[in-house]
Protein backbone atom coordinates (compact mmCIF):
# COMPACT_ATOMS: atom_id res chain seq x y z
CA UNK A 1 -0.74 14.14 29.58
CA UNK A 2 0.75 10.64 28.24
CA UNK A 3 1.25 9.65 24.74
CA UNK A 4 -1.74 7.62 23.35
CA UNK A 5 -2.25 5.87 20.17
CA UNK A 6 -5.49 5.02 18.63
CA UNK A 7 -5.97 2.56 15.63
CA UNK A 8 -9.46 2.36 13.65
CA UNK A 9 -10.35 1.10 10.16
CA UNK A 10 -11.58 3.17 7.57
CA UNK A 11 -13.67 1.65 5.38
CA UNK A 12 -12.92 2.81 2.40
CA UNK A 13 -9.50 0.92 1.36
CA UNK A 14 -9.40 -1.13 4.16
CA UNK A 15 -6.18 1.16 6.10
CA UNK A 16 -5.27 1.44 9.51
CA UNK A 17 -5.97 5.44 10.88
CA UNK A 18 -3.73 6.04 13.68
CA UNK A 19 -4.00 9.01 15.79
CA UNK A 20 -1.44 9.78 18.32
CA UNK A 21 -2.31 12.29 21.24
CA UNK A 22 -0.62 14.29 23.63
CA UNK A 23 2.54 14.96 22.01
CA UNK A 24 4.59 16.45 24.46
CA UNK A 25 6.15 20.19 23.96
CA UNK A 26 9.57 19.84 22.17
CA UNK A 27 8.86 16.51 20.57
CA UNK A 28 10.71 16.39 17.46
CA UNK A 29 10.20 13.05 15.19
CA UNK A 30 8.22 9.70 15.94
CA UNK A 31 8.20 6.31 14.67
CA UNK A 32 5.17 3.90 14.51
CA UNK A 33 5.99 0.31 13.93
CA UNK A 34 3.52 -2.40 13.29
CA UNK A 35 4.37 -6.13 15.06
CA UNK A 36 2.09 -9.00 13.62
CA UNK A 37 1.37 -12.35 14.93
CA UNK A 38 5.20 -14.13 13.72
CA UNK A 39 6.67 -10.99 15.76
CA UNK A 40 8.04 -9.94 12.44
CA UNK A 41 8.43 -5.86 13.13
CA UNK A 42 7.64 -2.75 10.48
CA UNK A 43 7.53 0.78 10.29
CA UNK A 44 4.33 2.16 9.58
CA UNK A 45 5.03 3.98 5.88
CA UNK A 46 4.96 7.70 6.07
CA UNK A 47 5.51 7.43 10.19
CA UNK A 48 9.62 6.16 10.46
CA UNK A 49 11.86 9.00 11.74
CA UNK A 50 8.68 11.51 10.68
CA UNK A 51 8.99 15.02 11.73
CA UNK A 52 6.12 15.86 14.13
CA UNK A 53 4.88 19.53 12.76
CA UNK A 54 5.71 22.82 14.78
CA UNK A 55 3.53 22.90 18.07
CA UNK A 56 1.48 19.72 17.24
CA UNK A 57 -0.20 17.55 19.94
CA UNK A 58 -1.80 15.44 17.58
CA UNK A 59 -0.23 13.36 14.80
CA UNK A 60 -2.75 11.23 12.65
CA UNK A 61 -1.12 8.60 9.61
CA UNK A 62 -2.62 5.71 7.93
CA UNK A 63 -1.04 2.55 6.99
CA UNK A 64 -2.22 1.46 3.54
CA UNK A 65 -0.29 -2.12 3.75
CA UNK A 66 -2.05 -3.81 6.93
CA UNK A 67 -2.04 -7.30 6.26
CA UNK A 68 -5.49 -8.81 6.73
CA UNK A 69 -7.59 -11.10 9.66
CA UNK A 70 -4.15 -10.76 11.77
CA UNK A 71 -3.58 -9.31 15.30
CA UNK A 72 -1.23 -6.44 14.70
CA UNK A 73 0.42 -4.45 17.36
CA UNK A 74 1.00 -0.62 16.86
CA UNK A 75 3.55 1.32 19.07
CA UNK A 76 4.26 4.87 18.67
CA UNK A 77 7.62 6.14 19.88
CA UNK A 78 8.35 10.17 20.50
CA UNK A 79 11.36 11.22 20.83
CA UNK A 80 12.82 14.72 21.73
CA UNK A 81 16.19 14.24 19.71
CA UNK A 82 17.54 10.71 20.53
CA UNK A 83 15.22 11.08 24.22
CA UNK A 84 12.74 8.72 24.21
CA UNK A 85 9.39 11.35 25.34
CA UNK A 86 6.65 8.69 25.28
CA UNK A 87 5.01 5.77 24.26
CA UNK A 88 1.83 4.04 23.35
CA UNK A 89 0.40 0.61 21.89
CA UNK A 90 -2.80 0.26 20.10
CA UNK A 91 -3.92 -3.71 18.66
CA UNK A 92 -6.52 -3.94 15.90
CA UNK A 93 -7.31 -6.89 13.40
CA UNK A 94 -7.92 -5.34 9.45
CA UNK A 95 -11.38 -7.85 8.10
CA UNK A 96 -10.81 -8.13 4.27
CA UNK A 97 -14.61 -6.98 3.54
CA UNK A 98 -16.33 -7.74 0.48
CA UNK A 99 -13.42 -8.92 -1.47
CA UNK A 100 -10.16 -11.06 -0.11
CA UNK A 101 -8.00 -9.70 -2.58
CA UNK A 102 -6.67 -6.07 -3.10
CA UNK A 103 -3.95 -4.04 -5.55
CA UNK A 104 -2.29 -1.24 -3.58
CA UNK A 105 -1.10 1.59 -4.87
CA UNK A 106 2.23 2.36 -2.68
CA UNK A 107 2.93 6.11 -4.82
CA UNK A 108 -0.81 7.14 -4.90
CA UNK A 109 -2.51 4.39 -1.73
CA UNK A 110 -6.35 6.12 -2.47
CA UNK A 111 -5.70 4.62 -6.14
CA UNK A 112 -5.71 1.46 -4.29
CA UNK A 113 -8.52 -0.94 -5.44
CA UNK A 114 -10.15 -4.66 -4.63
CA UNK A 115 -9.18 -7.45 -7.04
CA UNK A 116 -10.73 -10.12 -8.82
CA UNK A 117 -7.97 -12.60 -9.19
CA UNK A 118 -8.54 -14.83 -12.11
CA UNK A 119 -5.10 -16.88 -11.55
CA UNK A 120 -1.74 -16.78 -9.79
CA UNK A 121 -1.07 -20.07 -10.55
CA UNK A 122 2.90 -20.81 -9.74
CA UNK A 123 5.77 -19.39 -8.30
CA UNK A 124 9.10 -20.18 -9.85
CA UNK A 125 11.85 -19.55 -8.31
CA UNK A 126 15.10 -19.20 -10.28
CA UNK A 127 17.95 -20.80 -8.37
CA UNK A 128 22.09 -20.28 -9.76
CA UNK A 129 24.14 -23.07 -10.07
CA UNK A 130 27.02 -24.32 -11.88
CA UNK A 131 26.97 -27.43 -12.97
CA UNK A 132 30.56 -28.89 -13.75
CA UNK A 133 31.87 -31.96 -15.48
CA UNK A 134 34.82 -33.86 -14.63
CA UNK A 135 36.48 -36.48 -16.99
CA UNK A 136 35.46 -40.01 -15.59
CA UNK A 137 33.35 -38.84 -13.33
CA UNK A 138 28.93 -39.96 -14.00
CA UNK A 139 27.85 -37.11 -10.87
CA UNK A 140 28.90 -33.71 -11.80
CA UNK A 141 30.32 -31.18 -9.45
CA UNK A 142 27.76 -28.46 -8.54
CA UNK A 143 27.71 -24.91 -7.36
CA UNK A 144 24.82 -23.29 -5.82
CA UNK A 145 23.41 -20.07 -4.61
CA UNK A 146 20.17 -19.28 -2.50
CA UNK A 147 17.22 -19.50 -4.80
CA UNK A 148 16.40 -15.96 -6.12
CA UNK A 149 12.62 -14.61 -4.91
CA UNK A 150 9.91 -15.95 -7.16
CA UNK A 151 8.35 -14.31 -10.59
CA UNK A 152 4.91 -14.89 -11.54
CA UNK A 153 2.21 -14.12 -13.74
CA UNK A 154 -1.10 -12.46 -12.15
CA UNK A 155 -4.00 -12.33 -13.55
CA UNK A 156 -6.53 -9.85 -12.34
CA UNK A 157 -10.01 -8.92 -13.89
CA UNK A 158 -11.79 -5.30 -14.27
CA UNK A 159 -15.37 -4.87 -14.77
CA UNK A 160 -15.56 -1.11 -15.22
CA UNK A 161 -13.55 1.54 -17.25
CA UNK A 162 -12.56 2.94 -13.81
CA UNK A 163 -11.41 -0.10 -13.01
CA UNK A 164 -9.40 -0.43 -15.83
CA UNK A 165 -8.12 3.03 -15.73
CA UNK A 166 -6.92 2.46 -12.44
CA UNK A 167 -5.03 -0.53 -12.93
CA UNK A 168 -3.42 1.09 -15.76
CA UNK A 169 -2.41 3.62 -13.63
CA UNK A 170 -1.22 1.51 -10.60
CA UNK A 171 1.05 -1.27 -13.23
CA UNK A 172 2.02 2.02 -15.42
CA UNK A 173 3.28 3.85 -12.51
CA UNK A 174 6.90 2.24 -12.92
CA UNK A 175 6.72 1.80 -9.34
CA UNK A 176 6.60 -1.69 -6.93
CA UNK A 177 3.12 -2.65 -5.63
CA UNK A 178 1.62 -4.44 -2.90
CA UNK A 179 -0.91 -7.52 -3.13
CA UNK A 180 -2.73 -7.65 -0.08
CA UNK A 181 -5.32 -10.68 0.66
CA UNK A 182 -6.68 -12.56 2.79
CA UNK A 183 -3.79 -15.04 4.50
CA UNK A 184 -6.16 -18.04 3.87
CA UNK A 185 -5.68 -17.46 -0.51
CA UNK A 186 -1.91 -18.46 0.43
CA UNK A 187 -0.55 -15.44 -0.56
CA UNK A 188 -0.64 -12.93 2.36
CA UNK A 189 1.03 -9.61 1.73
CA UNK A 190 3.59 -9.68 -1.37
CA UNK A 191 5.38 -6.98 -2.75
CA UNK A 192 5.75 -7.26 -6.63
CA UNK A 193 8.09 -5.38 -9.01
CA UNK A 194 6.33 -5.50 -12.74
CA UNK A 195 8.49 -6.26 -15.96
CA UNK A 196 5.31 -6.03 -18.36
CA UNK A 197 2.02 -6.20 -18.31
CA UNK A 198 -0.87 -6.85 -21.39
CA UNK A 199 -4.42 -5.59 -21.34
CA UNK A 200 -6.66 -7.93 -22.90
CA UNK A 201 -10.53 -7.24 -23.85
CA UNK A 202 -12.35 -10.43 -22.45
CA UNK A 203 -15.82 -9.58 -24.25
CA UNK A 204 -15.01 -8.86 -28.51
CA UNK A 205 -17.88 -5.90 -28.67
CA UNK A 206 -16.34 -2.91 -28.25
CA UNK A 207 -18.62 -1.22 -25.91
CA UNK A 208 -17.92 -4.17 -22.86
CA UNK A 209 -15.75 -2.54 -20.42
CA UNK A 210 -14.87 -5.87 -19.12
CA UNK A 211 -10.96 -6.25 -19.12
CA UNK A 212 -8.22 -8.92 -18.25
CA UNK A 213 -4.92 -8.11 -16.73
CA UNK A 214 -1.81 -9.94 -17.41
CA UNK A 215 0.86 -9.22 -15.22
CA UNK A 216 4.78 -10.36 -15.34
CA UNK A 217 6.33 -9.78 -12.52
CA UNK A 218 8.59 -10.71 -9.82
CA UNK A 219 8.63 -10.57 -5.79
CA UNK A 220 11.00 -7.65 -4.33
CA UNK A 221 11.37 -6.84 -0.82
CA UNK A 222 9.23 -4.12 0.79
CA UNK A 223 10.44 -0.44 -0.13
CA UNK A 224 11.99 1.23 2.76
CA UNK A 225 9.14 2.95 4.76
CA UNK A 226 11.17 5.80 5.78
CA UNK A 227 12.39 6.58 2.40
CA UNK A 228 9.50 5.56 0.27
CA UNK A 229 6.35 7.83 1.35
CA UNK A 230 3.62 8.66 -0.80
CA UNK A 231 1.84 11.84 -0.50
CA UNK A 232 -1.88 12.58 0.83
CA UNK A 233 -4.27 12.78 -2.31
CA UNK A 234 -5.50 16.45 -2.19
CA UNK A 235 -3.86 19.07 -3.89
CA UNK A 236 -3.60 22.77 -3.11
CA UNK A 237 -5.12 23.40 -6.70
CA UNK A 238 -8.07 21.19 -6.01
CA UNK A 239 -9.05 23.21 -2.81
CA UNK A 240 -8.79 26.27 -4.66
CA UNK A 241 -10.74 24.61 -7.14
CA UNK A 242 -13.42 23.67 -4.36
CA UNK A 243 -14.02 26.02 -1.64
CA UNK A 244 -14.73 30.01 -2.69
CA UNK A 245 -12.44 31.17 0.33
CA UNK A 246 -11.23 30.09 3.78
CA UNK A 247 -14.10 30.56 5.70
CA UNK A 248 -16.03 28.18 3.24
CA UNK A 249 -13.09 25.80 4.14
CA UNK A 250 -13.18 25.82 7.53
CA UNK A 251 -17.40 25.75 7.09
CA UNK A 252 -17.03 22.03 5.37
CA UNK A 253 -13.40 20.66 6.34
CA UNK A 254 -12.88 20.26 10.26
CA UNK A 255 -9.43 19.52 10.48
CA UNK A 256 -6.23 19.21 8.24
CA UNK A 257 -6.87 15.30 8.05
CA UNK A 258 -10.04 15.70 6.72
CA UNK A 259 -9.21 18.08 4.05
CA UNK A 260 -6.07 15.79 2.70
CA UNK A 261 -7.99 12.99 2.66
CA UNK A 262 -10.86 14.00 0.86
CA UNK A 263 -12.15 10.86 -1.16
CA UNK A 264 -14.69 8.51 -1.52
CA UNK A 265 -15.54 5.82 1.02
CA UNK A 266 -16.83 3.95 -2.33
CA UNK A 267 -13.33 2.40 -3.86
CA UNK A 268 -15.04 1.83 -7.21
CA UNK A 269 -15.92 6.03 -7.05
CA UNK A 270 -14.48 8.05 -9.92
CA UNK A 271 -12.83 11.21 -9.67
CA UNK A 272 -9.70 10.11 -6.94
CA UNK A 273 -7.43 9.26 -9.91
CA UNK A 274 -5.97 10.91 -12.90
CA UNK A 275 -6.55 9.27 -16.06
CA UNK A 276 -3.66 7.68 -17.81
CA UNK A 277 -3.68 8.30 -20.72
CA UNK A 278 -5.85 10.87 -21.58
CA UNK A 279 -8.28 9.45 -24.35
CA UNK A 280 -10.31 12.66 -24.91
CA UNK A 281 -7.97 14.89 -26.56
């Protein structure tokens, strides 16, 4: 049976799911790369050098960070040590949806949310020179250095408390994050690293959940995929917490997939995020 690869889009955050069937006997790790339009190549996060479990045929992984209304390419490689044991390509284009602009979470993806962005207005780009004056000379002698990436300042707007909650969790989480919008905005995919970031109330009665975001930051380069892997969103507790035994389990859950991705196809739902802070106690 030959290695296949399927790609489909789940609706909920916009990811690629990528199943990968008949994994032969012995297979040890794979690696599922992504190739868009430019030919520019990456590894699917969560899928580089990934062990392939004990006696699995199938092998299913999502990739949070597909850039939008592109033509990407996914390959799966198997390999029995450093034996290549098959192969398989799969090419799928990600629609943005109802909104062109999206904050993902790259620690937590299912925190991920769609974004209202009220301005990104410049990019400026530090560049280091030396600038050196000689003794009757007008021109000075200069030193330079590539520019350094960009910083910015991004604003983004939440309409709901869970909305806000969530981007406090996403620019708290000390970790680099990915905006992700539609190519035509100019912007594309762009990792950002956060220096600070103020919550402002946009409406002065206290009840309006309505909330502006302003975020420092600057652009880093994309966190090594094979190093860098969040985990799925389900927690051993919270299927204790769910299911009275294991044959309620299996009763609601078909496969392992299922159960560790357990959320909401509505991004706006509460209850796949953990408060931060805690304002009840």
């Amino acid at each position: 049976m030959p290695v296949t690869l399927t790609a489909s889009v789940d609706p909920g955050r916009l990811d690629v799911r990528l199943q990968v069937d008949g994994i032969p006997a012995g297979a040890d790790t794979y690696t599922i790369t992504r190739t868009a339009p430019s030919g520019n190549v990456a590894g699917v996060r969560g899928a580089t050098d990934a062990p392939v479990a004990a006696g699995a045929t199938t092998m299913i992984v999502r990739d949070w960070e597909a850039p939008f209304d592109l033509e990407l390419t996914y390959t799966v490689t198997v390999y029995d040590g450093t034996t290549v044991v098959g192969t398989a390509t799969a090419t799928i284009t990600v629609p943005y949806g109802r909104c062109p602009a999206w904050l993902v979470d790259l620690a937590r993806p299912t925190n991920s949310l769609p974004a209202t962005i009220e301005s990104m207005q410049e990019l400026d780009f530090d560049a280091p020179a030396g600038v050196h004056r000689v003794l009757e000379r007008r021109a000075p002698v200069m030193t330079t250095l590539p520019a350094y990436t960009p910083t910015t300042e991004l604003i983004v707007l939440a309409d709901t408390l869970t909305e806000r909650d969530r981007m406090r969790n996403l620019f708290g989480s000390g970790y680099p994050f990915l905006l992700r919008t539609d190519p035509r905005q100019g912007v594309g995919n762009m990792y950002l690293g956060l220096t600070e970031f103020v919550e402002e109330r946009i409406l002065a009665d206290g009840y309006a959940p309505y909330r502006r975001f302003r975020v420092s930051c600057v652009q880093v380069e994309r966190p090594d995929p094979a190093v860098f892997v969040p985990l799925a969103p389900n927690t051993y507790q919270n299927v204790k917490d769910t299911f009275a035994d294991y044959a309620a389990l299996q009763a609601a859950v078909g496969t392992y997939d299922q159960l560790a991705y357990t959320f909401p196809d509505d991004p706006d739902a509460s209850g796949v995020f953990v408060p931060w802070l805690p304002d009840d106690v």
